[in-house]
N, C-alpha and C. Protein backbone atom coordinates (compact mmCIF):
# COMPACT_ATOMS: atom_id res chain seq x y z
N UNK A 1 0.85 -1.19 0.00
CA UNK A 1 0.00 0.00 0.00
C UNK A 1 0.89 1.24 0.00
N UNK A 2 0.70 2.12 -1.09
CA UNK A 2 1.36 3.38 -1.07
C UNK A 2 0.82 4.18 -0.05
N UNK A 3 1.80 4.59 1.29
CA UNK A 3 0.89 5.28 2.58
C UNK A 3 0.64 6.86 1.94
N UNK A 4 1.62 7.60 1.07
CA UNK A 4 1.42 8.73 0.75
C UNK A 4 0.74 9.57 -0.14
N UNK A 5 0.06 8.33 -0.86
CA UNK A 5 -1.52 8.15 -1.87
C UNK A 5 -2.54 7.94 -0.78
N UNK A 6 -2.31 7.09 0.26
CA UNK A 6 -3.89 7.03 0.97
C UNK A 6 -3.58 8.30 1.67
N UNK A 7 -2.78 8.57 2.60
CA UNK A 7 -2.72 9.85 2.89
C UNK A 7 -3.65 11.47 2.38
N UNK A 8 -2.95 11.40 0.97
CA UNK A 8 -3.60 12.11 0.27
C UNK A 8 -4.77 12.35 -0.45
N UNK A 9 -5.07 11.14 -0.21
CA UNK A 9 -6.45 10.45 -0.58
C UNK A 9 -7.67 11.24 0.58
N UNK A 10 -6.77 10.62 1.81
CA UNK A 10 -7.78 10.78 3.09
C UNK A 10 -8.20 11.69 3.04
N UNK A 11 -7.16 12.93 3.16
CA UNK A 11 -7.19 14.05 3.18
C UNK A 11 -8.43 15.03 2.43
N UNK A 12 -8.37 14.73 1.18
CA UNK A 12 -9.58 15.48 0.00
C UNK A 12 -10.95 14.74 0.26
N UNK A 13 -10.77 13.38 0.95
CA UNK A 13 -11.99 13.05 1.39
C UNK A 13 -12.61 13.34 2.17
N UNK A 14 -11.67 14.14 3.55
CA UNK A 14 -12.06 14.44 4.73
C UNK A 14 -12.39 15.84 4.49
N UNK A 15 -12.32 16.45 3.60
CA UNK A 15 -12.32 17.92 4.00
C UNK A 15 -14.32 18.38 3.06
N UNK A 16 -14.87 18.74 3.57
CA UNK A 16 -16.15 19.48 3.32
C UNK A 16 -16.14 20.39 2.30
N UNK A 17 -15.07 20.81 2.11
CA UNK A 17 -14.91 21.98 0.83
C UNK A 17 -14.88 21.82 -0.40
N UNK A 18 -15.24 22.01 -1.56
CA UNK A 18 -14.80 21.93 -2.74
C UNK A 18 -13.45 22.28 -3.32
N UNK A 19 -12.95 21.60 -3.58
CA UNK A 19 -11.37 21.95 -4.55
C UNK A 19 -10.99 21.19 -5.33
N UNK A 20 -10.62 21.94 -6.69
CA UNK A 20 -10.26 21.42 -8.21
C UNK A 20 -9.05 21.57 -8.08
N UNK A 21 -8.66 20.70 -9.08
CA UNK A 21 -7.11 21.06 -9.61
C UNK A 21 -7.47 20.65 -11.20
N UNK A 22 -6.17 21.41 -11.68
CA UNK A 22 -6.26 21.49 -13.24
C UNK A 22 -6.97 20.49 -13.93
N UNK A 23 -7.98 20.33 -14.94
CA UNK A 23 -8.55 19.47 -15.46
C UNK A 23 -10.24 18.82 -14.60
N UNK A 24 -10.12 19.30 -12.81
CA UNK A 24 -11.30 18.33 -12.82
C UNK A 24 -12.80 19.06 -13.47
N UNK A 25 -13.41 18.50 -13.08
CA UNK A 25 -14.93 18.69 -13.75
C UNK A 25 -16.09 18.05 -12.77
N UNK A 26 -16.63 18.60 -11.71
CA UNK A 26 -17.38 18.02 -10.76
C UNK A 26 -18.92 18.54 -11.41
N UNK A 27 -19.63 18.16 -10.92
CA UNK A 27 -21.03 18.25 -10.85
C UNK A 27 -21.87 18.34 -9.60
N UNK A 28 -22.53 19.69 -9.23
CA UNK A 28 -23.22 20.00 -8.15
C UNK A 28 -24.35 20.74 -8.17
N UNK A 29 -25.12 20.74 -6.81
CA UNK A 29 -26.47 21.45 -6.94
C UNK A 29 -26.65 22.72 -6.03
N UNK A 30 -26.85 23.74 -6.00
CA UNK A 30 -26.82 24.28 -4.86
C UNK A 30 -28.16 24.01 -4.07
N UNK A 31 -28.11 24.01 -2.62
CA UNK A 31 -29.36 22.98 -1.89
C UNK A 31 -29.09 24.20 -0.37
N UNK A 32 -28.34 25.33 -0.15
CA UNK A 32 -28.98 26.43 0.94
C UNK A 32 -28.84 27.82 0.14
N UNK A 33 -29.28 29.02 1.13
CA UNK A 33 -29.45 30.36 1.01
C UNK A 33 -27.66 30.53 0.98
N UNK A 34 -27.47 31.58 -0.13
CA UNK A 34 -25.65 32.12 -0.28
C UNK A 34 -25.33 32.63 1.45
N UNK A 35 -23.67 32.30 1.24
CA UNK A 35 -23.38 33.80 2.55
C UNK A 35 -23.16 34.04 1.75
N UNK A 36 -22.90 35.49 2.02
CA UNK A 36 -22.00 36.46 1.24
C UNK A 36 -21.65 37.58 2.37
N UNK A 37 -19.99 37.53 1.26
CA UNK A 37 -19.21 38.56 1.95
C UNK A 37 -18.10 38.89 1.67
N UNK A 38 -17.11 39.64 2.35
CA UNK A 38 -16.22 40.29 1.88
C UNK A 38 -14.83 38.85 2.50
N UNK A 39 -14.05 39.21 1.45
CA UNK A 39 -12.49 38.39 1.99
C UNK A 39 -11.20 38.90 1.64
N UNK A 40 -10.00 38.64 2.36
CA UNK A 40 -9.07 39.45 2.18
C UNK A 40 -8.24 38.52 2.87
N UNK A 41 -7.40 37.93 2.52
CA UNK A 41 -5.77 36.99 2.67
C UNK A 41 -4.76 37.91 3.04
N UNK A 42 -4.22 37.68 4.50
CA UNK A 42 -3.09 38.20 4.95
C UNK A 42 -2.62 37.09 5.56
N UNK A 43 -1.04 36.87 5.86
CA UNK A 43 -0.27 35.90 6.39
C UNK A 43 -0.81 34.70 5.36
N UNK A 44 -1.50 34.65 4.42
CA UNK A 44 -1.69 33.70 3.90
C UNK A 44 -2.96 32.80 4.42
N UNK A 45 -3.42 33.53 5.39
CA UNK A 45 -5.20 33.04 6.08
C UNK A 45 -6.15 33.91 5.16
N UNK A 46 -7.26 33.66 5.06
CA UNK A 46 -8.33 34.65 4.40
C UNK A 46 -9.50 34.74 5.76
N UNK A 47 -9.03 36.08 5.71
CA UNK A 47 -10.65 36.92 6.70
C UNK A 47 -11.74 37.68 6.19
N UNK A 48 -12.56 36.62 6.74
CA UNK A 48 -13.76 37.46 6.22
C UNK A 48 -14.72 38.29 7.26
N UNK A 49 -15.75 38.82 6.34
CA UNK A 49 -16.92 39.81 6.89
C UNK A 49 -17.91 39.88 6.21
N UNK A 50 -19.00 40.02 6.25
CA UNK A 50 -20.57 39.78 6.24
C UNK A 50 -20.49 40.75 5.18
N UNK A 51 -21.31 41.25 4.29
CA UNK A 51 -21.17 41.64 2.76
C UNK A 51 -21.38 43.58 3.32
N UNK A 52 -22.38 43.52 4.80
CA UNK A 52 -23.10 44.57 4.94
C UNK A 52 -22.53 45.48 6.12
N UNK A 53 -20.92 44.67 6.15
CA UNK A 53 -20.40 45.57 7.24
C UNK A 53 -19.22 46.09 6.80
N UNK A 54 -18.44 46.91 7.28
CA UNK A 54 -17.18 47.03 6.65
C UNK A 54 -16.26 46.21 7.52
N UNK A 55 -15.17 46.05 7.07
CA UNK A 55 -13.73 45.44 7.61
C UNK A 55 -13.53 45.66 9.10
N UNK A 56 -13.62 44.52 9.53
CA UNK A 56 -13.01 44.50 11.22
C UNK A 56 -12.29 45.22 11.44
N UNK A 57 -12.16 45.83 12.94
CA UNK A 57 -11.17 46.73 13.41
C UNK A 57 -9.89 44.95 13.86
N UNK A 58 -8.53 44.91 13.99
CA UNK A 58 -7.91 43.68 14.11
C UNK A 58 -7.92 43.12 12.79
N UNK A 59 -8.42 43.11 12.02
CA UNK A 59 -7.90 42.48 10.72
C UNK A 59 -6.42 42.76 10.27
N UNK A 60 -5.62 41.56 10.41
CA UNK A 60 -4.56 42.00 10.04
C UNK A 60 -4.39 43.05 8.40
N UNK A 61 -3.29 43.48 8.58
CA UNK A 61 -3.38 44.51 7.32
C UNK A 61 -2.70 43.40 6.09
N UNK A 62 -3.09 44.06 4.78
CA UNK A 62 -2.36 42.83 3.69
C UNK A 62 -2.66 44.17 2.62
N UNK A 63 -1.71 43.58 1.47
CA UNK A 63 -1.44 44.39 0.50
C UNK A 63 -2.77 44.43 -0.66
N UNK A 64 -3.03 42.86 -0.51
CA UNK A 64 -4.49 42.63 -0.92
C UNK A 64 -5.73 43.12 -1.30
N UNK A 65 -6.91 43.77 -2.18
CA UNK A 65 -7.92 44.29 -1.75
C UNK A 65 -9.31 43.06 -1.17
N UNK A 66 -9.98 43.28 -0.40
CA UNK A 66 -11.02 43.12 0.04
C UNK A 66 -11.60 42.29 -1.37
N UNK A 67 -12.10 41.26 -1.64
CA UNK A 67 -13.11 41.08 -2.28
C UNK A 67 -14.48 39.75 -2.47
N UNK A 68 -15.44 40.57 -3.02
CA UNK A 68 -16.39 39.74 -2.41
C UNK A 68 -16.49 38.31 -2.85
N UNK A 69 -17.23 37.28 -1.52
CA UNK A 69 -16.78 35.85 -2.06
C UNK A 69 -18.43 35.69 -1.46
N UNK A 70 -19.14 34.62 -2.35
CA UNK A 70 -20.35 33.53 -1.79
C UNK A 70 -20.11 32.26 -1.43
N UNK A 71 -20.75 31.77 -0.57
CA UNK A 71 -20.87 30.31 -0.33
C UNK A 71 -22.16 29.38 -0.05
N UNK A 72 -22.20 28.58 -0.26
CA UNK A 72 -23.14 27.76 -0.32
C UNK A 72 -23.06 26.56 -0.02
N UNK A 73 -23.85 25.80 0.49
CA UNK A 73 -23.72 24.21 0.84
C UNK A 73 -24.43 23.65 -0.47
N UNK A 74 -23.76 22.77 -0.70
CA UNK A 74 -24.17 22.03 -2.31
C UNK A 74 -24.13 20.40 -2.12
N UNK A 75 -24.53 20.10 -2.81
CA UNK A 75 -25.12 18.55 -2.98
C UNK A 75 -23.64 17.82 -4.34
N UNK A 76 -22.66 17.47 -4.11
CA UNK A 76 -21.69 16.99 -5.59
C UNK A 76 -21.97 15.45 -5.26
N UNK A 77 -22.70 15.82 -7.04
CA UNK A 77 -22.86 14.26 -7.74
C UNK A 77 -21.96 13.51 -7.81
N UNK A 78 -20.30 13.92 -8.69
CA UNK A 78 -19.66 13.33 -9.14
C UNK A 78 -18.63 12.48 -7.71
N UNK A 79 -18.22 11.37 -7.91
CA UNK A 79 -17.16 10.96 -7.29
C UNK A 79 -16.77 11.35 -6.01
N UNK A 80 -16.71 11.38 -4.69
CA UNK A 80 -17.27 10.93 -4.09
C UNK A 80 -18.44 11.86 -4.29
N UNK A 81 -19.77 10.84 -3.98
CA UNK A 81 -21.00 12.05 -3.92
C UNK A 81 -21.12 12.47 -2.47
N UNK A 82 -21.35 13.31 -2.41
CA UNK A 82 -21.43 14.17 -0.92
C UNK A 82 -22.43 15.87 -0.52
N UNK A 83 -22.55 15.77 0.17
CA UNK A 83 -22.93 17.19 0.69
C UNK A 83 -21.60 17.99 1.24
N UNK A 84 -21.49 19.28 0.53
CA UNK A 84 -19.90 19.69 0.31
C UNK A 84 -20.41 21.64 0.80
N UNK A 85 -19.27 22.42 1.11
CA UNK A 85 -19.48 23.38 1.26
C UNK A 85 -18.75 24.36 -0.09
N UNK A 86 -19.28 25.01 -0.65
CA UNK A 86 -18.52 26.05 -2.04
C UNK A 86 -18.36 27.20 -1.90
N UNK A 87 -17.56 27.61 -1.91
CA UNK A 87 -16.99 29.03 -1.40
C UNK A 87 -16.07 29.25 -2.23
N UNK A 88 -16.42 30.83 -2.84
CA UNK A 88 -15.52 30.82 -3.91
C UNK A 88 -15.77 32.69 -3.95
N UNK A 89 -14.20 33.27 -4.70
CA UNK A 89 -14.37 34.86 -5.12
C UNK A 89 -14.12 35.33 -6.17
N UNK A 90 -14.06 33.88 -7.50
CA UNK A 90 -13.95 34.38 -8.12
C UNK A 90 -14.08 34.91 -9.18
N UNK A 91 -14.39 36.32 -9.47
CA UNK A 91 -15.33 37.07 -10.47
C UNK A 91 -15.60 36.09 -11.59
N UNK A 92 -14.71 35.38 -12.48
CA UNK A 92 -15.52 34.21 -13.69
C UNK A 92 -16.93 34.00 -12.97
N UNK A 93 -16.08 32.99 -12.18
CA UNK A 93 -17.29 32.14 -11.89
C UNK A 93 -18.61 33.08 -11.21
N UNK A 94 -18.62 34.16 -10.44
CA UNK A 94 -19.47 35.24 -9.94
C UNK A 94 -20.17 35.45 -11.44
N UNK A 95 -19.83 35.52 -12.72
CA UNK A 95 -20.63 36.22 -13.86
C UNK A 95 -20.93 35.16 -14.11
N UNK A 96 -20.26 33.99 -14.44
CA UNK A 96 -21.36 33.50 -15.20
C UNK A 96 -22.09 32.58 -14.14
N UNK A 97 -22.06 32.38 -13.14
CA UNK A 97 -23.65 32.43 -12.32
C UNK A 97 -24.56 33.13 -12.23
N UNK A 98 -24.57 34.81 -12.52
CA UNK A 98 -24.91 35.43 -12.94
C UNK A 98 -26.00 35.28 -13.99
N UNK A 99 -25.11 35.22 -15.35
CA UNK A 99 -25.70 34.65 -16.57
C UNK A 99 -26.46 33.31 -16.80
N UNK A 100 -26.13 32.58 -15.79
CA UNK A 100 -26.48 31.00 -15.90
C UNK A 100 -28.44 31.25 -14.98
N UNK A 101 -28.14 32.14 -14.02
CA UNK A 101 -29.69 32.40 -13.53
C UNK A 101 -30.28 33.70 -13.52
N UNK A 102 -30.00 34.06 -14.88
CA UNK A 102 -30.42 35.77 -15.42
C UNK A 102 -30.39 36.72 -14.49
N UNK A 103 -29.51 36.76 -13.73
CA UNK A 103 -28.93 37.73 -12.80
C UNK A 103 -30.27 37.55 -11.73
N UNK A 104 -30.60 36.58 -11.18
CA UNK A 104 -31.24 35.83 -10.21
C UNK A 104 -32.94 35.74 -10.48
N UNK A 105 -33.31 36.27 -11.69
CA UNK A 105 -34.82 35.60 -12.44
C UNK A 105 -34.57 34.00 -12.02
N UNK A 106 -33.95 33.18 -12.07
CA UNK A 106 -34.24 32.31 -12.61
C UNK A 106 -33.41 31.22 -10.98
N UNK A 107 -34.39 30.44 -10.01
CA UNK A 107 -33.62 30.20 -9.04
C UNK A 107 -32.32 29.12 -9.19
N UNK A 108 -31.06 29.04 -8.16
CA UNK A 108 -30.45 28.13 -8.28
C UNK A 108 -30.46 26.59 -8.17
N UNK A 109 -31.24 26.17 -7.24
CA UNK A 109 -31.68 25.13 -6.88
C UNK A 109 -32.09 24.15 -8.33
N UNK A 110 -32.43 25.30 -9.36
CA UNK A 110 -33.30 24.55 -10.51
C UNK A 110 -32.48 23.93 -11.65
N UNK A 111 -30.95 24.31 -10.86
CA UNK A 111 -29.98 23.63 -11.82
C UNK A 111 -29.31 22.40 -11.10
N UNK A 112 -28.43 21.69 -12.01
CA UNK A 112 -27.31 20.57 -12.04
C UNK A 112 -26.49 21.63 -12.55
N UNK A 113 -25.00 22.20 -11.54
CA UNK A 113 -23.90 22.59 -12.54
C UNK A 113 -22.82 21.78 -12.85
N UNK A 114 -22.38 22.15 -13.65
CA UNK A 114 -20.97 21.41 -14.32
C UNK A 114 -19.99 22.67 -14.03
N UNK A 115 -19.20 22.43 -13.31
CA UNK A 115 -17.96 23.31 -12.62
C UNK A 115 -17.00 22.77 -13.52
N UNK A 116 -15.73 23.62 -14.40
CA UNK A 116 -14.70 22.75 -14.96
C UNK A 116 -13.60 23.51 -14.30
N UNK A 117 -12.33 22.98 -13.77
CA UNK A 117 -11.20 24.15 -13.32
C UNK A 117 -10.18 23.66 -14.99
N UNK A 118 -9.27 24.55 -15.33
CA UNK A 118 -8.69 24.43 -16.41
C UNK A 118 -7.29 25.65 -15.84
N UNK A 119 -6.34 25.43 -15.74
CA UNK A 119 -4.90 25.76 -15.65
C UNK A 119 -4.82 25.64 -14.36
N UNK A 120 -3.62 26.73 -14.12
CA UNK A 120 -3.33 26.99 -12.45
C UNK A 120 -2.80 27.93 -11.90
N UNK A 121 -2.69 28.64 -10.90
CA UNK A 121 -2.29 29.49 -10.61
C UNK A 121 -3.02 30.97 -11.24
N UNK A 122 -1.98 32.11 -11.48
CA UNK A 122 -2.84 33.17 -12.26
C UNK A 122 -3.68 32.71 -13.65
N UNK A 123 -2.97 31.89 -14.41
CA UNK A 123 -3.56 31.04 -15.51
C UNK A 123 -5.22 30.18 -15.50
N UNK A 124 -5.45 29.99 -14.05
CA UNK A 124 -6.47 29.52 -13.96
C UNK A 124 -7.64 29.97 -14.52
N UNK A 125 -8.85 28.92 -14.91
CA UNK A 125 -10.24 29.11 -15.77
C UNK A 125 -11.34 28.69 -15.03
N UNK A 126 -12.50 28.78 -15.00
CA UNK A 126 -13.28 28.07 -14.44
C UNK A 126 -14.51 28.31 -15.32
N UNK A 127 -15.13 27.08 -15.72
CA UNK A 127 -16.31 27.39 -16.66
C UNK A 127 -17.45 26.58 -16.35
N UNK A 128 -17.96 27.34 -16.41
CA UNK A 128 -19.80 26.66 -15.78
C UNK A 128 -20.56 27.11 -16.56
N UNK A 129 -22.11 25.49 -16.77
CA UNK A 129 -22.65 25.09 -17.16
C UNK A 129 -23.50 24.63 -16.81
N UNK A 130 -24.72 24.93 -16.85
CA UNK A 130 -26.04 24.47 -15.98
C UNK A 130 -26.95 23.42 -17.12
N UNK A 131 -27.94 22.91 -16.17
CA UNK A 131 -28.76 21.93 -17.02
C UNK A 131 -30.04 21.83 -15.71
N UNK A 132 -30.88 22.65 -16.16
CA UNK A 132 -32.37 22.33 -15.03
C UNK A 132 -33.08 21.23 -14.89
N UNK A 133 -32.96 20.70 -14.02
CA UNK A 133 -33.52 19.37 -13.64
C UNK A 133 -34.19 19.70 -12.33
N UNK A 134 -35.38 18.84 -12.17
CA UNK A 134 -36.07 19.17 -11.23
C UNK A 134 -35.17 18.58 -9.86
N UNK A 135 -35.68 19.31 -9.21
CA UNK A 135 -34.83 19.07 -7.36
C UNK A 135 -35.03 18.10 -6.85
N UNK A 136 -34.20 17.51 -6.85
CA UNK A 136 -34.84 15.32 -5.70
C UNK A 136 -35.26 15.67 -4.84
N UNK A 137 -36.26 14.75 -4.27
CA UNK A 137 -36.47 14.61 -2.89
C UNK A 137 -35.90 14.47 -1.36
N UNK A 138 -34.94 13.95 -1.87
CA UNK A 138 -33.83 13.78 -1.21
C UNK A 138 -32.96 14.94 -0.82
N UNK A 139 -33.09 15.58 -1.95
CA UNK A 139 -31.87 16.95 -1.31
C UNK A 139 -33.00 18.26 -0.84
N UNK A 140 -34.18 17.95 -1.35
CA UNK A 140 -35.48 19.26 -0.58
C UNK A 140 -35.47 19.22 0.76
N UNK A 141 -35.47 17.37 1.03
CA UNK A 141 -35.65 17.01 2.32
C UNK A 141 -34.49 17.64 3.81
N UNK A 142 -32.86 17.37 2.91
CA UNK A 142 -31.95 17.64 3.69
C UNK A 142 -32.16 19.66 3.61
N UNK A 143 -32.08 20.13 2.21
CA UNK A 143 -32.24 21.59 2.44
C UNK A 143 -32.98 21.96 3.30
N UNK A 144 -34.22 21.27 4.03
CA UNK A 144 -34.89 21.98 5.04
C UNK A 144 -34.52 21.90 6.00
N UNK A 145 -33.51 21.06 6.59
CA UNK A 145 -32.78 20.64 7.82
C UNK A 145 -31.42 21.38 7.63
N UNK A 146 -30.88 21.82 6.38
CA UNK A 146 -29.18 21.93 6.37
C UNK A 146 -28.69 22.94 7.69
N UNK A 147 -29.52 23.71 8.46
CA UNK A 147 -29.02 24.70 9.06
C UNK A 147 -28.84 23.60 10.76
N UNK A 148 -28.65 22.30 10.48
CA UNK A 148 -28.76 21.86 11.70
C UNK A 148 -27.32 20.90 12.00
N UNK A 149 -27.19 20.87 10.34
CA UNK A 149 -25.76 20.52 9.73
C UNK A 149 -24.51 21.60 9.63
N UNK A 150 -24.88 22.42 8.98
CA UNK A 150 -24.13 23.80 8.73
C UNK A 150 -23.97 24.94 9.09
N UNK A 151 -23.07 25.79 9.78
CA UNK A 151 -23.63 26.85 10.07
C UNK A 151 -22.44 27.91 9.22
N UNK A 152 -23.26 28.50 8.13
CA UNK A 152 -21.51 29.07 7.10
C UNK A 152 -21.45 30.14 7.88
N UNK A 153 -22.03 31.19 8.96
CA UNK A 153 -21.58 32.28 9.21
C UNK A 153 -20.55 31.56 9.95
N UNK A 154 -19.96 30.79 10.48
CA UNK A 154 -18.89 30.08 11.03
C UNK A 154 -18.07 30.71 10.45
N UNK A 155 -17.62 30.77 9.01
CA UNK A 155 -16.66 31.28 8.44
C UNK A 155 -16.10 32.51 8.52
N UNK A 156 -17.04 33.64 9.16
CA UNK A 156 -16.84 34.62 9.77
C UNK A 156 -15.68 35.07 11.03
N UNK A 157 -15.76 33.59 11.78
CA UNK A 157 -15.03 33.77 12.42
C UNK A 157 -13.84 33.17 12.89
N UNK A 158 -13.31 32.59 11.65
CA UNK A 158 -12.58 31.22 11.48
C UNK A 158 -12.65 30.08 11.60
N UNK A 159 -14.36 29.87 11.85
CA UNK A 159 -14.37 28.81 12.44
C UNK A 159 -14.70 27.57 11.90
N UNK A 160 -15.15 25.96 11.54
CA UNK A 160 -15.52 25.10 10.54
C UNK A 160 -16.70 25.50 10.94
N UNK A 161 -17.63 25.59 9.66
CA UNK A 161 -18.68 25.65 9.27
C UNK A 161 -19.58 24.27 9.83
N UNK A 162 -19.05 22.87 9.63
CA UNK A 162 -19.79 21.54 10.47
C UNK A 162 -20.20 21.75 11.51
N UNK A 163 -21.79 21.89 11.84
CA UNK A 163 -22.27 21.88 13.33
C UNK A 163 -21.78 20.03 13.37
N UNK A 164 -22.70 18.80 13.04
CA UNK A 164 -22.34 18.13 13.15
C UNK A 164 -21.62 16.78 11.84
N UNK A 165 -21.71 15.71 11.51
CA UNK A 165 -20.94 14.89 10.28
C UNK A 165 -22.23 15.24 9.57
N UNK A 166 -22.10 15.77 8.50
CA UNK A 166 -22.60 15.82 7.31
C UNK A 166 -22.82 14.48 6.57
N UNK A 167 -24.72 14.30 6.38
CA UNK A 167 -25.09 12.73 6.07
C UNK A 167 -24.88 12.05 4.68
N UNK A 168 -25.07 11.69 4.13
CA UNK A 168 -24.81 10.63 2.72
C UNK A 168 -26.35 10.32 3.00
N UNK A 169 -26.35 10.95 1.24
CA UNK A 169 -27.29 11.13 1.08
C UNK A 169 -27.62 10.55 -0.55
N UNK A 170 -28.45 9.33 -0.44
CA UNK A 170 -28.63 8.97 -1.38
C UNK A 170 -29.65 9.21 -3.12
N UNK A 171 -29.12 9.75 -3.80
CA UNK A 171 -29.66 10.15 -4.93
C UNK A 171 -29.92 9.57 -6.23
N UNK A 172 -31.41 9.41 -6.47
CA UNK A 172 -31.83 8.69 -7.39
C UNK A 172 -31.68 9.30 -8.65
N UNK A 173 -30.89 9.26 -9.67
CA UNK A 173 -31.00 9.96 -10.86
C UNK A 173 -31.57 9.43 -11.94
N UNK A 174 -32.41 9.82 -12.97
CA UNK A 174 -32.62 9.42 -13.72
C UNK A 174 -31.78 10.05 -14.95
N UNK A 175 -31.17 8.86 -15.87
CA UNK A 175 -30.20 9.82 -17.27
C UNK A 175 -31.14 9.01 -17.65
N UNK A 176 -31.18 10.14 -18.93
CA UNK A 176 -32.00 10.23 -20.17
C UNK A 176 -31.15 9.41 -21.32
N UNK A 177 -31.46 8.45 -21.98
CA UNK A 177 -30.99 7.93 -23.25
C UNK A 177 -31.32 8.22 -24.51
N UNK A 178 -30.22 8.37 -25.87
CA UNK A 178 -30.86 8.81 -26.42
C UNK A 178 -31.91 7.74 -27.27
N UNK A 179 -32.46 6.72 -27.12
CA UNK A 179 -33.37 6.42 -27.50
C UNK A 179 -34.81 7.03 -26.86
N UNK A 180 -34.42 7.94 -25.60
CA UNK A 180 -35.49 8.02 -24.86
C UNK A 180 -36.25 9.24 -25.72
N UNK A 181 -35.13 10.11 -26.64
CA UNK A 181 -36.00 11.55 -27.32
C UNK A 181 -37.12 11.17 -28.03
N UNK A 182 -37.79 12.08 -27.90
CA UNK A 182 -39.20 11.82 -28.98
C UNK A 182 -39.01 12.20 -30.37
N UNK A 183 -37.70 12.46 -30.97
CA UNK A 183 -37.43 12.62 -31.94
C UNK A 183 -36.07 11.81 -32.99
């Protein structure tokens, strides 16, 4: 057994967060209400603040500007499937979520996205892709409970967001074949 593959293994399994590296391509739903708010990386930590306040007095200082990040607890289909937390600032992906729910006409919940990451570092891409499918039962059920699981203003104060283990949650999908079109 390679210990420094399971290691690393463990690791991306254990953690609640979403993170790509070059090439992946996950699939998720969003299933609570956004935080939103402001963030800013000094010492290499990121501090945040609530969208509607300004910057802590104690925030360390950084050369950095302030900028705004959402998060959400999401449902990922792909590999492991899980209930995951997404937190992210960055403007791509901010527009075309945007564009993907007509600048919020159109709710999130009512999609499946396709997240792709593509380079790394400043080079990095991120491209998203929605497909509306109606909401399982399964994830309506947990969205009405998630605040008993999650608490993201946690992140406010450095703290993990897990009130308690986040459940596995089983999802019935139906894929469409193409013999199934009516055309």
């Amino acid at each position: 057994m390679d210990v420094f593959k399971f290691l690393s293994s463990a690791e991306s399994a254990g953690s609640p967060f979403i993170k790509l590296t070059d090439g992946d391509t996950i699939q998720l739903r969003i299933i609570s209400k956004p935080l939103t708010g402001w963030e800013q990386f000094a010492d290499g930590k990121p501090h945040r603040w609530p969208a509607e306040q300004s910057r802590p007095e104690g925030t360390p200082d950084s050369t950095e500007r302030p900028r705004p990040f959402l998060c959400f607890v999401v449902y990922q289909y792909t590999e492991p499937a899980a209930v995951r937390i997404w937190q992210f600032s960055q403007q791509s992906i901010i527009k075309q979520m945007e564009m993907l729910f007509n600048g919020g006409q159109i709710h999130w919940a009512e999609f499946i996205i396709n997240l792709r990451r593509k380079g790394s570092g400043l080079d990095t891409q991120y491209m998203i892709n929605g497909t509306r499918v109606p909401l399982e039962p399964a994830l309506i059920e947990f969205a009405a409970k998630v605040d008993d699981y999650v608490d993201l203003q946690a992140l406010f104060v450095g703290d993990s967001p897990i009130i308690q283990p986040l459940p596995t949650i089983e999802i019935d999908r139906v894929e469409s074949k193409a013999d199934d079109l009516p055309f």
